[in-house]
N, C-alpha and C. Protein backbone atom coordinates (compact mmCIF):
# COMPACT_ATOMS: atom_id res chain seq x y z
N UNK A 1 41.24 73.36 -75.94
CA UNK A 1 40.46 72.24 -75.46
C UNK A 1 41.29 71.40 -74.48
N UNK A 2 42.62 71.08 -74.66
CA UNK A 2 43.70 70.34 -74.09
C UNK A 2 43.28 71.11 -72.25
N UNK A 3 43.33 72.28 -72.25
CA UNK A 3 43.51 73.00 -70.90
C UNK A 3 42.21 72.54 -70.21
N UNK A 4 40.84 73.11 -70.99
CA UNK A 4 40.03 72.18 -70.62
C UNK A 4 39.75 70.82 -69.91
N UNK A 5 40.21 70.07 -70.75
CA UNK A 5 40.27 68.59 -70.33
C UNK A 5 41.16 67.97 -69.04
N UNK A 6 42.21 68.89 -69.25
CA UNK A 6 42.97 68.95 -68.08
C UNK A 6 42.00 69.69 -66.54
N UNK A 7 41.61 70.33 -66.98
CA UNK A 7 40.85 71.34 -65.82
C UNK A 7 39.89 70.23 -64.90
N UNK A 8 39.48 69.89 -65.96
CA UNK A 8 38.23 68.75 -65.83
C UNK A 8 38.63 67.80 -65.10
N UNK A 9 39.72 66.91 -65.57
CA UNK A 9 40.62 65.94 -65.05
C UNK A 9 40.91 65.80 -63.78
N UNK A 10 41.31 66.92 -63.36
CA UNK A 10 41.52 67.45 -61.87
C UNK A 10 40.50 67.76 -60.91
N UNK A 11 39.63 68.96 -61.55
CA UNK A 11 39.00 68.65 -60.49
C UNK A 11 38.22 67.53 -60.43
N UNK A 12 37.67 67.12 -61.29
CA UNK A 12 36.84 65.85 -61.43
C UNK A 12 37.58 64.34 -60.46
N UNK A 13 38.72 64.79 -60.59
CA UNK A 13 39.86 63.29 -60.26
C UNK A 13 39.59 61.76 -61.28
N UNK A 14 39.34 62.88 -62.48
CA UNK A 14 39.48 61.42 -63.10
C UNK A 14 40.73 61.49 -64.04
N UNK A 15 41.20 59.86 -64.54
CA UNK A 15 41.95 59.90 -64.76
C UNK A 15 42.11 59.19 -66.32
N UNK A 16 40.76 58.99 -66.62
CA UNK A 16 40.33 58.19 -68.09
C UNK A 16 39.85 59.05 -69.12
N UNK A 17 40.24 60.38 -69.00
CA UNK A 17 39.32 61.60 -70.09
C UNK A 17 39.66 60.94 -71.26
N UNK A 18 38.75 60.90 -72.23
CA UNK A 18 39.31 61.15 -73.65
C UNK A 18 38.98 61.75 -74.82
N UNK A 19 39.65 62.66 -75.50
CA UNK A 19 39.55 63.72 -75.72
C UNK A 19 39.57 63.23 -77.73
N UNK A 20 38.39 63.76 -78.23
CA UNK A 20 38.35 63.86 -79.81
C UNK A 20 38.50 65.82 -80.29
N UNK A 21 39.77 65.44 -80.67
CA UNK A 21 39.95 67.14 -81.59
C UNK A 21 41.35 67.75 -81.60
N UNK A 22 41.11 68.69 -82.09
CA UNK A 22 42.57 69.79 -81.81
C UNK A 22 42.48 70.04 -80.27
N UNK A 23 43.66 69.59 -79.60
CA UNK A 23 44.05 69.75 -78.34
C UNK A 23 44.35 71.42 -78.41
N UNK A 24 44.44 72.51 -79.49
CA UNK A 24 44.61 73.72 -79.46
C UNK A 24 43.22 74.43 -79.51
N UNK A 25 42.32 73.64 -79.93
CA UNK A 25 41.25 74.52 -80.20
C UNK A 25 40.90 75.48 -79.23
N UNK A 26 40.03 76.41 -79.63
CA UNK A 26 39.85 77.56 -78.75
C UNK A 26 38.48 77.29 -78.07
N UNK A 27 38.19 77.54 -76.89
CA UNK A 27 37.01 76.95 -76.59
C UNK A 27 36.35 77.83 -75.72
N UNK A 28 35.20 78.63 -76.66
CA UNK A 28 34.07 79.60 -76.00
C UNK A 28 32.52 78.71 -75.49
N UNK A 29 32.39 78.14 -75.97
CA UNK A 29 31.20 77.28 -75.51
C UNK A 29 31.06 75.72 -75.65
N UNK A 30 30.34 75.74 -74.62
CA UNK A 30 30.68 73.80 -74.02
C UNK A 30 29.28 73.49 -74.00
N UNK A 31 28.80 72.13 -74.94
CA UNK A 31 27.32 71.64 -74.39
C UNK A 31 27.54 70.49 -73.40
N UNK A 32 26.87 70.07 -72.31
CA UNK A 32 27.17 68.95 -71.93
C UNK A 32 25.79 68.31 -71.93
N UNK A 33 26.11 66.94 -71.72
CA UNK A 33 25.08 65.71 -71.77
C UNK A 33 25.76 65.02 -70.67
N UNK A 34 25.56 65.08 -69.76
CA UNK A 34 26.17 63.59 -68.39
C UNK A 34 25.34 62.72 -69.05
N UNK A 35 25.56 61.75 -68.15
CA UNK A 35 25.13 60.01 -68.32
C UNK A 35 26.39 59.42 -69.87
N UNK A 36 24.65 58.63 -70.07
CA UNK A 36 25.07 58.22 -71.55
C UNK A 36 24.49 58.63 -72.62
N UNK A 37 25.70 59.20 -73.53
CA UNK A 37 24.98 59.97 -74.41
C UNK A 37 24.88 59.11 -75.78
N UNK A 38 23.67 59.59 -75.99
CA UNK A 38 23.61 58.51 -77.52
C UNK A 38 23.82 58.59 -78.36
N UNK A 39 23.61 58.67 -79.78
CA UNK A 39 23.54 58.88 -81.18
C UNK A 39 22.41 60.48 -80.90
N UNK A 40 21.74 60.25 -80.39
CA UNK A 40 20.74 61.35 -80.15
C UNK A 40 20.41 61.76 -78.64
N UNK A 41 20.96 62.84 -78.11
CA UNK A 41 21.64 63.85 -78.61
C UNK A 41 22.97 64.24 -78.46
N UNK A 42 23.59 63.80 -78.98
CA UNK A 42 25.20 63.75 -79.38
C UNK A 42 25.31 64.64 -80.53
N UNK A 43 25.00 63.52 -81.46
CA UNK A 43 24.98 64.41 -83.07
C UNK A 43 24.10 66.03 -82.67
N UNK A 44 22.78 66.20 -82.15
CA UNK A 44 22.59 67.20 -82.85
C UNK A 44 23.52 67.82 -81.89
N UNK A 45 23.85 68.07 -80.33
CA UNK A 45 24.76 68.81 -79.67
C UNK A 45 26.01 69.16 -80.65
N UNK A 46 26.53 68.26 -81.58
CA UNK A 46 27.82 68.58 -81.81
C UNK A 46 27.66 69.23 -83.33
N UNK A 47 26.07 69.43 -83.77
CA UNK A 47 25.97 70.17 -84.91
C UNK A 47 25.38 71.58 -84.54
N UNK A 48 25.27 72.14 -83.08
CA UNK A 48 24.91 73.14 -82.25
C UNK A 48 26.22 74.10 -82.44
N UNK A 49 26.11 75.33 -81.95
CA UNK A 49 26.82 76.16 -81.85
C UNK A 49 27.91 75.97 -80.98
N UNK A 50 28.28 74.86 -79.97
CA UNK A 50 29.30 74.65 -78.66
C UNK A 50 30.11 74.24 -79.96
N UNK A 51 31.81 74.51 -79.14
CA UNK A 51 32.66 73.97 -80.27
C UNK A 51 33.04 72.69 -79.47
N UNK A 52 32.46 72.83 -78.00
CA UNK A 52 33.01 71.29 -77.18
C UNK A 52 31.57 70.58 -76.95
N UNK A 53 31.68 69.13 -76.84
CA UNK A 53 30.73 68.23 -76.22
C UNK A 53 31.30 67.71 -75.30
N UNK A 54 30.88 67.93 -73.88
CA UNK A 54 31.30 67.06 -72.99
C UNK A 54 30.17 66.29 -72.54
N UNK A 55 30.30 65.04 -72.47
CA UNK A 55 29.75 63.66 -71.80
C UNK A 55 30.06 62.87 -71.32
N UNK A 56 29.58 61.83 -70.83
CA UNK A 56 30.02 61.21 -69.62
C UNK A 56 30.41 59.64 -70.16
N UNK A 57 29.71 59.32 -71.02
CA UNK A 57 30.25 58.24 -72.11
C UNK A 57 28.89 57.74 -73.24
N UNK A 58 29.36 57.38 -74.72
CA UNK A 58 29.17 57.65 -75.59
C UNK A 58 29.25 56.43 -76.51
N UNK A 59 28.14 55.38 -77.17
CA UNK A 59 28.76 54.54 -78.25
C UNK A 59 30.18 54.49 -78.79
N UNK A 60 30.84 54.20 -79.42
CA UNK A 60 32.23 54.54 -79.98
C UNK A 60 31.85 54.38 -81.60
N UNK A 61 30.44 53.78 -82.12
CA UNK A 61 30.46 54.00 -83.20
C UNK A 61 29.57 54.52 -83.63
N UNK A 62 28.92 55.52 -82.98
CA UNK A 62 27.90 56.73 -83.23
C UNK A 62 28.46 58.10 -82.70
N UNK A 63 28.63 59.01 -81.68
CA UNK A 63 28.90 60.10 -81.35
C UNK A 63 30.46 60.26 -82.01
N UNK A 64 31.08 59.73 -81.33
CA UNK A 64 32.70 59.09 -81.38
C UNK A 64 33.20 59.52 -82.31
N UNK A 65 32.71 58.90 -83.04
CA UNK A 65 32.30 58.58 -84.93
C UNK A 65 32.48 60.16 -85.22
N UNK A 66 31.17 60.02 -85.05
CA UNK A 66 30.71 61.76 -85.65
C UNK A 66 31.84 62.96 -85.73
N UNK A 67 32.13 62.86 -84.42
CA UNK A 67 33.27 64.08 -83.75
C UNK A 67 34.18 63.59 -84.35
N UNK A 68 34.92 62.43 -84.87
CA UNK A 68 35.95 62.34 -85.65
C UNK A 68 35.48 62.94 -86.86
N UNK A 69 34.63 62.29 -87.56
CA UNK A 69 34.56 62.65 -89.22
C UNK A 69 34.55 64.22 -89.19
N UNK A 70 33.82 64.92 -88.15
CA UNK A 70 34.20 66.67 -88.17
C UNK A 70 35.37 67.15 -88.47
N UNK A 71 36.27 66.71 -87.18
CA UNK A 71 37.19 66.96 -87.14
C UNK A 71 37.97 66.67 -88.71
N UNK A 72 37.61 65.66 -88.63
CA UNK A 72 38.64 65.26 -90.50
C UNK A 72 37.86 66.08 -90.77
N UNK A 73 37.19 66.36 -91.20
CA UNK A 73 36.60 67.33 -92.43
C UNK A 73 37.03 69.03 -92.15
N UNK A 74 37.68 69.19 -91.46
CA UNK A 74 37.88 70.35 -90.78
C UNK A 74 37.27 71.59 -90.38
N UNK A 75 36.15 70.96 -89.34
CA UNK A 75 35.42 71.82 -88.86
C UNK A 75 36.14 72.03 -87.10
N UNK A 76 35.74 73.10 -86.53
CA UNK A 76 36.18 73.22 -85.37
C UNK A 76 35.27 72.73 -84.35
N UNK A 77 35.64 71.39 -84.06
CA UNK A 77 34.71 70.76 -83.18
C UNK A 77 35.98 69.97 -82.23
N UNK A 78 34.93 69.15 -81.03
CA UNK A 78 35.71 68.38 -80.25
C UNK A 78 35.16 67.82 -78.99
N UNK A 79 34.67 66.37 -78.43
CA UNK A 79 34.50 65.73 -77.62
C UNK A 79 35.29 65.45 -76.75
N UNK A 80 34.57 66.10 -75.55
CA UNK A 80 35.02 65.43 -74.27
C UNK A 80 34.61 64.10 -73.23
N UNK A 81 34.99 62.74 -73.13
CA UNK A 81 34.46 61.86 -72.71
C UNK A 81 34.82 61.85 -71.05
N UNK A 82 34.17 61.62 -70.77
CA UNK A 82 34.79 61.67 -68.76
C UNK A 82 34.45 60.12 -68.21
C-alpha cells in the first residue's frame, strides 16, 4: 500500500496523503470514491472486496474510524486520503 500511496503522491503532486493500514499490505484491488466521501459509501466500499479505499477526503469520525477499527481487528484493509 506504502508504494501505492507514494505512486499517487507523485503523480498526483500532492503532498498531504494520508494513509490508514499496513504500509506492507499487498494491494490487488482499489475502490475509489473522489470528492467527499461519507459514512456512506465509505463503510460499505471498505466492507467490499478492494483491500484499498482511496478518497479524496472523509469525516475523521466515520470512514477514518472504520478503517482503523479493521485494521485493529486484523483484517487486511486500508485507506487512502488524497
Amino acid at each position: 500500500m506504502l508504494a501505492l500511496a507514494q505512486e499517487l503522491g507523485t503523480k498526483l503532486d500532492d503532498k498531504t496523503l494520508r494513509v490508514v493500514g499496513d504500509p506492507k499490505l499487498a494491494v490487488t484491488t482499489v475502490a475509489a470514491s473522489f470528492g467527499n466521501t461519507a459514512q456512506m459509501p465509505g463503510i460499505a466500499l471498505l466492507n467490499g472486496p478492494a483491500e484499498v479505499v482511496l478518497c479524496g477526503y472523509a469525516h475523521e469520525w466515520e470512514t477514518v474510524e472504520y478503517a482503523q477499527d479493521m485494521v485493529a481487528a486484523g483484517l487486511k484493509k486500508g485507506l487512502i486520503l488524497l
